[in-house]
Protein backbone atom coordinates (compact mmCIF):
# COMPACT_ATOMS: atom_id res chain seq x y z
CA UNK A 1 64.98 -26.95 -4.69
CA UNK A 2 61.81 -28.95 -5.54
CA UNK A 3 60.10 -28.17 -2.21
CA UNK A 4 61.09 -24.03 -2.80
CA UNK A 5 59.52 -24.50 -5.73
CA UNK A 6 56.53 -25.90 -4.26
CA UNK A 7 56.20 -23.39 -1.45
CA UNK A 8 56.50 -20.62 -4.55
CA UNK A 9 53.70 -22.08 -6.44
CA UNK A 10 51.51 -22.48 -3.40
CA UNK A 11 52.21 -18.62 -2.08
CA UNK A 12 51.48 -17.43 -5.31
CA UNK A 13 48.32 -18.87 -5.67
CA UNK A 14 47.03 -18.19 -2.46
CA UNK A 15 48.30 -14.64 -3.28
CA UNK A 16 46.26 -15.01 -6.78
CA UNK A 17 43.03 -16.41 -5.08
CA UNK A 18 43.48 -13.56 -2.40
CA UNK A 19 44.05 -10.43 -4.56
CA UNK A 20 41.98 -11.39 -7.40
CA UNK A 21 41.31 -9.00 -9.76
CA UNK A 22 37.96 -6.79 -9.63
CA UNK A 23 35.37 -6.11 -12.52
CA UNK A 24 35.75 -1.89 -12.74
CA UNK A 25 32.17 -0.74 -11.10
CA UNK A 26 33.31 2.89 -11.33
CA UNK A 27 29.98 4.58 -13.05
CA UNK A 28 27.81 1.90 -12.67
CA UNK A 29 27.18 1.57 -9.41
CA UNK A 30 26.48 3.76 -6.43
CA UNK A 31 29.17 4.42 -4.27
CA UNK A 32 27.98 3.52 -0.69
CA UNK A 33 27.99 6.36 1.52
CA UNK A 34 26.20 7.96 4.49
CA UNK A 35 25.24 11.08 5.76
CA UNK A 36 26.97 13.49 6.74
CA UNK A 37 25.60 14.94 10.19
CA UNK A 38 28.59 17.82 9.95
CA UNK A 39 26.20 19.23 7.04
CA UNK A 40 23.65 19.80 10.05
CA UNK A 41 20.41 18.56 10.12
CA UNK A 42 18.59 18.49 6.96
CA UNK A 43 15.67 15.68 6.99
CA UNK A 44 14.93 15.43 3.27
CA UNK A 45 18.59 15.07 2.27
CA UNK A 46 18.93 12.70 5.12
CA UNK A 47 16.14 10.39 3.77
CA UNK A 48 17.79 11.10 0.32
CA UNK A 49 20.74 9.84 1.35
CA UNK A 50 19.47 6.31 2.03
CA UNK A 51 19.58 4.81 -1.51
CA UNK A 52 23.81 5.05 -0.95
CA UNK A 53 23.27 3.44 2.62
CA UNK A 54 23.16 -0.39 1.84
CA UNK A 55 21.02 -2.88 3.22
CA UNK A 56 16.88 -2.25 3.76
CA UNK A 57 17.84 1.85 4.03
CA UNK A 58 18.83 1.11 0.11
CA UNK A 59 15.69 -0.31 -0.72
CA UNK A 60 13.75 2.51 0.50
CA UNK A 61 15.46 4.75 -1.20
CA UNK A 62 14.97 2.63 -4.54
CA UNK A 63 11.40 2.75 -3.28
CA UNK A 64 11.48 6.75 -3.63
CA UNK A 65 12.64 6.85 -6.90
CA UNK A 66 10.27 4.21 -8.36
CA UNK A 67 7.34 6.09 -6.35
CA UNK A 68 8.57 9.23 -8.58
CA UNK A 69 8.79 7.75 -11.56
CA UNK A 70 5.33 6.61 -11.28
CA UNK A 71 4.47 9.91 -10.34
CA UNK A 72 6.40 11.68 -13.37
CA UNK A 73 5.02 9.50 -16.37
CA UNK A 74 3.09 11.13 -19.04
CA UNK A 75 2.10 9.26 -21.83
CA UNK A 76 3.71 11.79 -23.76
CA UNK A 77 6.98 9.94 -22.36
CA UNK A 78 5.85 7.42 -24.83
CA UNK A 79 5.96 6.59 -28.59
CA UNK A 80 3.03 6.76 -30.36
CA UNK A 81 1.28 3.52 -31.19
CA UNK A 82 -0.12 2.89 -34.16
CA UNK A 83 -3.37 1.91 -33.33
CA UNK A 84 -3.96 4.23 -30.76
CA UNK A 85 -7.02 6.52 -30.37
CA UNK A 86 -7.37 9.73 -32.36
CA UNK A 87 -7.43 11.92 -29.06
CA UNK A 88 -4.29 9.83 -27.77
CA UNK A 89 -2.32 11.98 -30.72
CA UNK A 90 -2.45 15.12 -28.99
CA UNK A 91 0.33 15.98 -27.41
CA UNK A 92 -1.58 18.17 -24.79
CA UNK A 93 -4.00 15.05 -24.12
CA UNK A 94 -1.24 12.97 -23.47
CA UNK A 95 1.15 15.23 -20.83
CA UNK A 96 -2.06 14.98 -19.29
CA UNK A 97 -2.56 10.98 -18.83
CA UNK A 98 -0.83 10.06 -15.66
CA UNK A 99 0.07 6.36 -13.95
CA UNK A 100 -3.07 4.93 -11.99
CA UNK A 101 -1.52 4.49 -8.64
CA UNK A 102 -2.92 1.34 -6.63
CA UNK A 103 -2.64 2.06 -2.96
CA UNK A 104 -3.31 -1.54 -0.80
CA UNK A 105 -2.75 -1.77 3.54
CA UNK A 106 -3.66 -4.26 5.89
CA UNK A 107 -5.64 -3.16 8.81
CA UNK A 108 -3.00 -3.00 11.42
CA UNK A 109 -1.77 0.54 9.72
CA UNK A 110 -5.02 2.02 9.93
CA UNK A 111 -5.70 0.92 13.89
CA UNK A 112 -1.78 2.97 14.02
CA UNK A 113 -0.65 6.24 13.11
CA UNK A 114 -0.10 5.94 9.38
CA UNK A 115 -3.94 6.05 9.28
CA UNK A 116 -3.27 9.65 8.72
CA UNK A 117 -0.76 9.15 6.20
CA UNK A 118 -2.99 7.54 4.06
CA UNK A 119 -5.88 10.31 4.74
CA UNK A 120 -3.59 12.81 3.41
CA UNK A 121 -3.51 10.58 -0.09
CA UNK A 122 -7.08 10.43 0.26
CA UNK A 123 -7.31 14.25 0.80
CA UNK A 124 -5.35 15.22 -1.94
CA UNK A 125 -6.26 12.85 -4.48
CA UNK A 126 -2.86 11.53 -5.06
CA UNK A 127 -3.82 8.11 -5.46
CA UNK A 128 -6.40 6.25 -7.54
CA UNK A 129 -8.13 2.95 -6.19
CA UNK A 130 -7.50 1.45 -2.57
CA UNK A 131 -7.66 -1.96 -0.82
CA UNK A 132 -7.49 -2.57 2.30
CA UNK A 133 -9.22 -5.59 4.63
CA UNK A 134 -12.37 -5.41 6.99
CA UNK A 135 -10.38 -3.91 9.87
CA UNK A 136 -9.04 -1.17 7.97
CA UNK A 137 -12.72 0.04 6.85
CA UNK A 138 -13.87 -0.17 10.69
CA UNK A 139 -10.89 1.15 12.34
CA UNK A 140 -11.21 4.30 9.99
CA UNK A 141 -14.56 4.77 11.25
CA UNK A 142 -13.89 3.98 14.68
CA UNK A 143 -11.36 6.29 15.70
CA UNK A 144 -13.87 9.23 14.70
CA UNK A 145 -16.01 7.64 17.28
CA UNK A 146 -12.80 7.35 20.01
CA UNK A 147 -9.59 6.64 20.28
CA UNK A 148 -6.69 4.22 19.67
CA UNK A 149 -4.35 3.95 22.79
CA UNK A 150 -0.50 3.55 23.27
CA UNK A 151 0.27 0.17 24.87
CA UNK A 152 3.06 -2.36 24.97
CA UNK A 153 3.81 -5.64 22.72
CA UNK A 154 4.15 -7.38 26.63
CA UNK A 155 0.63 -6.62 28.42
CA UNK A 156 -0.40 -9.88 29.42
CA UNK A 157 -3.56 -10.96 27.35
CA UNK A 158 -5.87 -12.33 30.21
CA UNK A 159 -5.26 -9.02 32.63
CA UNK A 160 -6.28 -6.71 29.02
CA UNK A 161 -9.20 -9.22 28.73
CA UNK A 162 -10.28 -8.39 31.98
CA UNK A 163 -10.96 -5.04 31.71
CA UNK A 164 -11.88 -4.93 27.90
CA UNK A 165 -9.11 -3.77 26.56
CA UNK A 166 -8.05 -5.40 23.02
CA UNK A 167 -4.35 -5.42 22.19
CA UNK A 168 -3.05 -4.98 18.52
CA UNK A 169 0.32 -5.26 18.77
CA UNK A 170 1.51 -2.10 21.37
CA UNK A 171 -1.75 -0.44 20.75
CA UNK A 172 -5.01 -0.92 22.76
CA UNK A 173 -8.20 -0.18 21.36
CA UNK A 174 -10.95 0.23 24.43
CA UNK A 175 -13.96 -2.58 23.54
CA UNK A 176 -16.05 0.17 24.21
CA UNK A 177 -15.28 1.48 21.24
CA UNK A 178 -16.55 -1.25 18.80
CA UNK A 179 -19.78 -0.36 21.37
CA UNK A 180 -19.93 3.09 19.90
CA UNK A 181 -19.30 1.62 16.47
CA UNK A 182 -22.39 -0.83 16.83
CA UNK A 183 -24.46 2.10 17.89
CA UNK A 184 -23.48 4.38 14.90
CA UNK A 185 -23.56 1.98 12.27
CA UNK A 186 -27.09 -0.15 13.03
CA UNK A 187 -29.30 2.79 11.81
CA UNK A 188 -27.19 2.99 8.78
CA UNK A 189 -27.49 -0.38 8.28
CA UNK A 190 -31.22 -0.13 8.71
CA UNK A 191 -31.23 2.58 6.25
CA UNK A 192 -29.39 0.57 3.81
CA UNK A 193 -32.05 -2.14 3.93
CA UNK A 194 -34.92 0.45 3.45
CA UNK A 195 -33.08 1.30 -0.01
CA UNK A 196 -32.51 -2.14 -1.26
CA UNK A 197 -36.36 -2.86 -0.47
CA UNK A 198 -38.00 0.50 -1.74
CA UNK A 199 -35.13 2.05 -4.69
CA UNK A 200 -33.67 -1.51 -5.85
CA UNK A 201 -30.08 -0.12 -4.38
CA UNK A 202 -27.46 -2.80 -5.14
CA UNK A 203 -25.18 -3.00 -2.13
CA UNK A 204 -21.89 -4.10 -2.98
CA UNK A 205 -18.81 -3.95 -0.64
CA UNK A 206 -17.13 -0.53 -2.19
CA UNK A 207 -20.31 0.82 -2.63
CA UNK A 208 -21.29 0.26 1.34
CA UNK A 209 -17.58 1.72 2.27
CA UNK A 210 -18.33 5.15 0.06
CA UNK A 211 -21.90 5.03 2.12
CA UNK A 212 -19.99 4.47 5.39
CA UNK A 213 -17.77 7.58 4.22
CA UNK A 214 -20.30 9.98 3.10
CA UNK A 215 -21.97 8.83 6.78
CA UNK A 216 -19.10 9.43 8.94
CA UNK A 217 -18.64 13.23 7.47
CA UNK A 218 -15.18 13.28 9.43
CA UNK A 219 -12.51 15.33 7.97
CA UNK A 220 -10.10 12.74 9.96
CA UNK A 221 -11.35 9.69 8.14
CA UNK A 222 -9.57 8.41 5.20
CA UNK A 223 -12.66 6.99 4.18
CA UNK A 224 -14.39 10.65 4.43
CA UNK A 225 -11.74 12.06 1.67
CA UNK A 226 -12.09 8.94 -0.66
CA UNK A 227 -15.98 9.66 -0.36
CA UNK A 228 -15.29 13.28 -1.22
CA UNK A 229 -12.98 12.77 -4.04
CA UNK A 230 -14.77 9.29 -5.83
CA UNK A 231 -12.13 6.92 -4.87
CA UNK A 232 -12.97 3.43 -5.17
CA UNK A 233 -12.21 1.58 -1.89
CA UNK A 234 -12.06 -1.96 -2.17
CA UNK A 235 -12.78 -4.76 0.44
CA UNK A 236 -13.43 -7.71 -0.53
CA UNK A 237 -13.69 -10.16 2.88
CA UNK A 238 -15.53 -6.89 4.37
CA UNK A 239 -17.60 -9.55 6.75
CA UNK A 240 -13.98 -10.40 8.09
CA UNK A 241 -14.08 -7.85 11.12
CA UNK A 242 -16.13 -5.83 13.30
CA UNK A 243 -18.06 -4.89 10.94
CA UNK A 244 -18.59 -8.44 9.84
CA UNK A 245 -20.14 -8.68 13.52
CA UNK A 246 -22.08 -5.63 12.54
CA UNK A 247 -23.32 -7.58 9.42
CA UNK A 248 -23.81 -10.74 11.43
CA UNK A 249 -26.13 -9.23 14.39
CA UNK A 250 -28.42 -7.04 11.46
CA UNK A 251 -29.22 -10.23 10.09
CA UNK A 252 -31.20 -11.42 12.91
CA UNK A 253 -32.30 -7.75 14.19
CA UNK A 254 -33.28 -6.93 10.48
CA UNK A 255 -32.71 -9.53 7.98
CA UNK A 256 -32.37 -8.95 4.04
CA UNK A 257 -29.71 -6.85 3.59
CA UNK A 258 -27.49 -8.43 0.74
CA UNK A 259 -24.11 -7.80 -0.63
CA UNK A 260 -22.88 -8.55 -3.86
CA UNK A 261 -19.07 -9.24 -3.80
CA UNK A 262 -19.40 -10.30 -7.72
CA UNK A 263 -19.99 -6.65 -9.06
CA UNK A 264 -16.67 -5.44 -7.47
CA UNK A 265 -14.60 -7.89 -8.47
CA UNK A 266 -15.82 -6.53 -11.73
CA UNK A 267 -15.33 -3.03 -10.83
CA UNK A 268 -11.77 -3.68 -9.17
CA UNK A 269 -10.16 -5.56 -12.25
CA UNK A 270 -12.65 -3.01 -14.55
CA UNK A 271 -9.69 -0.34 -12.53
CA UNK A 272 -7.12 -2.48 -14.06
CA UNK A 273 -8.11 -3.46 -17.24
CA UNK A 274 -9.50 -0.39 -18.55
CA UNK A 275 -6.73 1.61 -17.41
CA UNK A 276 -4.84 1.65 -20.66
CA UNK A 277 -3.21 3.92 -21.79
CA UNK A 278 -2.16 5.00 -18.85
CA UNK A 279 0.52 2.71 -16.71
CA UNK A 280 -0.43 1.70 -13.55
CA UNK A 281 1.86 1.54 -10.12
CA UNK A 282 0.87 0.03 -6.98
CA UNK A 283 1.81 0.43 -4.17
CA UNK A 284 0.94 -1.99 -1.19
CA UNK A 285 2.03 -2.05 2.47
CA UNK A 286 1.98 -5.40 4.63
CA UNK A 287 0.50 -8.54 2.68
CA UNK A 288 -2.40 -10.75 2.48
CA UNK A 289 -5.52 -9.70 1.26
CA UNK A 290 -4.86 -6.21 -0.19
CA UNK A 291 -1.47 -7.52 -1.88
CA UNK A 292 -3.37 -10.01 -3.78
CA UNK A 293 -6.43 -8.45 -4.78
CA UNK A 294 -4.39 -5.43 -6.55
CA UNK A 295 -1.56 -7.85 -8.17
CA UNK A 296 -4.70 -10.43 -8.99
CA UNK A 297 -6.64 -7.31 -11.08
CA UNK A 298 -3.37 -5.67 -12.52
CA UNK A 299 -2.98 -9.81 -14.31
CA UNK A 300 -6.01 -8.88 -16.28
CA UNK A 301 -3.40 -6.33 -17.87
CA UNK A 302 -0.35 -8.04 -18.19
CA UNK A 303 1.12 -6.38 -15.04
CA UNK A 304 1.80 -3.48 -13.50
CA UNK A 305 4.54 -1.32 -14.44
CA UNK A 306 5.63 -0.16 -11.10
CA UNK A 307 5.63 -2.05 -7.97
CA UNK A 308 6.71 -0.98 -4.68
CA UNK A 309 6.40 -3.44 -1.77
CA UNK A 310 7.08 -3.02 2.07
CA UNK A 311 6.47 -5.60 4.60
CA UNK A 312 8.25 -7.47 6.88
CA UNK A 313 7.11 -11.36 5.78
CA UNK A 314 9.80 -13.64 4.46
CA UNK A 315 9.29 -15.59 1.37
CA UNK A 316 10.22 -18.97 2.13
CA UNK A 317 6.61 -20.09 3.79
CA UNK A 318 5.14 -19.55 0.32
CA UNK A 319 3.39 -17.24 1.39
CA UNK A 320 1.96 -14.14 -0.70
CA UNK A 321 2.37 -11.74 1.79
CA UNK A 322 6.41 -12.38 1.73
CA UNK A 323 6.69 -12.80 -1.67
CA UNK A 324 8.82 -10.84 -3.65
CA UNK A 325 7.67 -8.90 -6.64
CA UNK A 326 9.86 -11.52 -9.06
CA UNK A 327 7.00 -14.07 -8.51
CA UNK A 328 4.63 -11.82 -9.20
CA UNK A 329 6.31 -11.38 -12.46
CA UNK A 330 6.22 -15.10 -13.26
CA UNK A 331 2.22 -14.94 -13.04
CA UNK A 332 2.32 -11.70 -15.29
CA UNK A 333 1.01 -9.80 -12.30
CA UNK A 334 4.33 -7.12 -12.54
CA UNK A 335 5.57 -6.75 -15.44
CA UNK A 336 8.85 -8.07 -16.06
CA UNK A 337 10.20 -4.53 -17.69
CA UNK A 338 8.57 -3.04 -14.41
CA UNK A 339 10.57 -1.01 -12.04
CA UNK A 340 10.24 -3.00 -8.60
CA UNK A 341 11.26 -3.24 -5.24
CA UNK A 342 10.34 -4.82 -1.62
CA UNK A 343 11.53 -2.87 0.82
CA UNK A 344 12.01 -5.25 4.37
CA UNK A 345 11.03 -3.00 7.06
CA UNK A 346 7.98 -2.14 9.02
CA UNK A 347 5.31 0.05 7.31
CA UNK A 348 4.68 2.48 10.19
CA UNK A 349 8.83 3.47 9.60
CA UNK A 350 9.30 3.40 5.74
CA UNK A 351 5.72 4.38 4.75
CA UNK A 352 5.90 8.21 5.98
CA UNK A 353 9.41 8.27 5.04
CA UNK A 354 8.23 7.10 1.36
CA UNK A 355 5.69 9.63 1.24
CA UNK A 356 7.68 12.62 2.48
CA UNK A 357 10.20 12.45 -0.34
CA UNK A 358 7.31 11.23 -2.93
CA UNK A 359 3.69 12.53 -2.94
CA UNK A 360 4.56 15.40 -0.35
CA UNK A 361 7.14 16.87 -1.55
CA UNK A 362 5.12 17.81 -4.95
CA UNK A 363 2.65 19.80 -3.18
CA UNK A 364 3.30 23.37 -3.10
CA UNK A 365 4.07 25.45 0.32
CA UNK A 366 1.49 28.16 1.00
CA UNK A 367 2.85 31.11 0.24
C-alpha cells in the first residue's frame, strides 16, 4: 500500500509539473500567425503580417510600427508644458512640429542597392540629418561616375587583384572607377583650396559633402538630393576611404587645404540638442561609426525617443555595433520610455521592407 501510494504521489506530480497551469495572455499578446497565401498575393499585407510571425520577421514588424509612430507625432500629441514658448501654445504651430528623424548607414549599403533607398529619403525630404562613414560619401559619388558590379562572396581575392577588381562582399567595384573618381574630384579639391585662401571658406567635413553634392548635380546621388533639400550629412572619419586617398595625394599636389572636424561635432550634437520640442527618432542600419555618432549627439538630450536598429552584429564582443538599444539606454543615449527595437537581419532585406510600409506608403499615388 505504501509503495501505491508512492507511485500516486510521484504520477501526480510529474502530471502537476507537466500540465502546469498558464498565466491567461488572451488580449495581451499577439496571437502568432502567418500569412495566408489563399488570400492571393498582396505584398503590403504580407509585410504587415510579419509582426504575428515570431522570431527576426517580428522585429521588423515592431520596427514598422515604431518607424510610424515617429512619423505620426505632433507635438500637439503632447501636454502643454508650463514653461514652454508662447508660439508652442498654438495648437496649429504644434500639429505642425514633427519628430527629427536621424538616418545613420555604413558604407557597404551605399556600394549595394539600398543606395537608392536612401536617395528616395533624400529626395523627398523624409528624413532630417544623416551619417554615414567615408565610403558611403565616395561610393555615392562614384557610381554617377560608373558602376557597381554583381559578384560572388567566393571569388578568390588574388585572381580579383589581378585584374583590378575590388570585392565588397558579392559586389565588385572596377579600380578604374576610384580612377574616374580621382579625376573628378582633384579640380574640386583645387577649387576648394582657392576659397579657403582668397574668401576665408571654412571647410569642415559636412560642409565638403554638401560641396561634393552640389558638384556631382546627379539626380541618382543621394548626396545630390541632400544638397538640394539642406540636409546635413555627417562624416566624421571622412579621411577613412577613397576619398581619404583623395585628401592624402592633394596634400602633396596642392598642400593647405584644411578641415575642421571640431565645428561639426558642434553642428551634429547642435541637431540634437536644439531639437526640442520636437522628439527625435533615429534610425541606423549596420554599426560602427554612424551608430555612435547619432546615439553619442542624441546623449546631449537625454536620448532619443525612438530607436530602430538593424544589423546583423552580436552583442557579446562588446562591441557598439551589436549592441542592443538597452545599453544605449543605460548611457542616456535612448531614452528609457523610448519605443525601441533591433531588428537581426541584413540591411539590404529589412531596410526596403521598412521603408515600403513606413515613409512610402505616406506618399500619395499620382492621380
Amino acid at each position: 500500500m505504501g509503495k501505491a501510494n508512492e507511485e500516486y504521489d510521484a504520477l501526480l506530480s510529474a502530471h502537476t509539473a507537466v500540465f502546469k497551469e498558464s498565466e491567461n495572455l488572451e488580449g495581451s499578446c499577439i496571437k502568432i500567425e502567418g500569412y495566408d497565401f489563399n488570400r492571393g498575393v498582396d505584398y503590403s499585407d504580407l509585410v504587415r503580417s510579419m509582426v504575428s510571425t515570431g522570431f527576426q520577421a517580428s522585429n521588423l514588424g515592431d520596427a514598422i510600427d515604431i518607424v510610424n509612430q515617429m512619423l505620426d507625432w505632433r507635438l500637439s500629441d503632447e501636454a502643454i508644458s508650463e514653461d514652454c514658448k508662447e508660439e508652442e501654445t498654438d495648437l496649429a504651430f504644434r500639429k505642425s512640429v514633427k519628430c527629427k528623424v536621424f538616418l545613420g548607414f555604413t558604407s557597404n549599403l551605399i556600394s549595394s542597392g539600398v543606395r537608392e533607398t536612401i536617395r528616395y529619403l533624400a529626395q523627398h525630404r523624409m528624413v532630417d540629418v544623416l551619417v554615414t562613414t567615408a565610403g558611403g560619401i565616395e561610393e555615392d559619388l562614384i557610381k554617377c561616375l560608373a558602376p557597381t558590379y554583381k559578384g560572388d562572396f567566393f571569388l578568390p581575392g588574388a585572381q580579383l587583384r589581378s585584374k583590378g577588381l575590388n570585392r565588397i562582399g558579392n559586389l565588385l567595384a572596377p579600380n578604374s572607377n576610384y580612377c574616374k573618381f580621382e579625376e573628378w574630384i582633384m579640380p574640386i579639391l583645387d577649387k576648394m583650396l582657392e576659397e579657403q585662401n582668397q574668401k576665408k571658406v571654412l571647410w569642415t567635413p559636412s560642409r565638403v559633402i554638401a560641396r561634393l553634392g552640389k558638384e556631382i548635380n546627379d539626380e541618382s546621388s543621394y548626396l545630390y538630393w541632400a544638397y538640394k533639400n539642406d540636409i546635413p550629412v555627417f562624416c566624421p572619419a571622412l579621411t577613412d576611404g577613397s576619398i581619404g586617398d583623395m585628401f592624402y595625394f592633394h596634400s602633396f599636389r596642392n598642400p593647405g587645404l584644411v578641415v575642421d572636424i571640431v565645428q561639426d561635432v558642434r553642428a551634429m550634437d547642435g541637431e540634437a540638442v536644439l531639437a526640442s520640442p520636437r522628439k527625435t527618432g533615429v534610425i541606423i542600419l549596420g554599426g560602427g561609426l554612424p551608430k555612435h555618432h547619432i546615439c553619442n549627439a542624441n546623449m546631449m538630450r537625454n536620448g532619443a525617443d525612438y530607436a530602430v536598429y538593424i544589423n546583423t552584429a552580436q552583442e557579446f564582443d562588446g562591441s557598439d555595433s551589436g549592441a542592443r538599444p538597452d545599453e544605449a539606454v543605460s548611457w542616456g543615449k535612448i531614452r528609457s520610455s523610448a519605443k525601441k527595437v533591433k531588428v537581426h537581419c541584413d540591411a539590404t532585406i529589412a531596410f526596403p521592407l521598412l521603408v515600403a510600409e513606413t515613409f512610402a506608403a505616406r506618399v500619395k499615388k499620382p492621380a
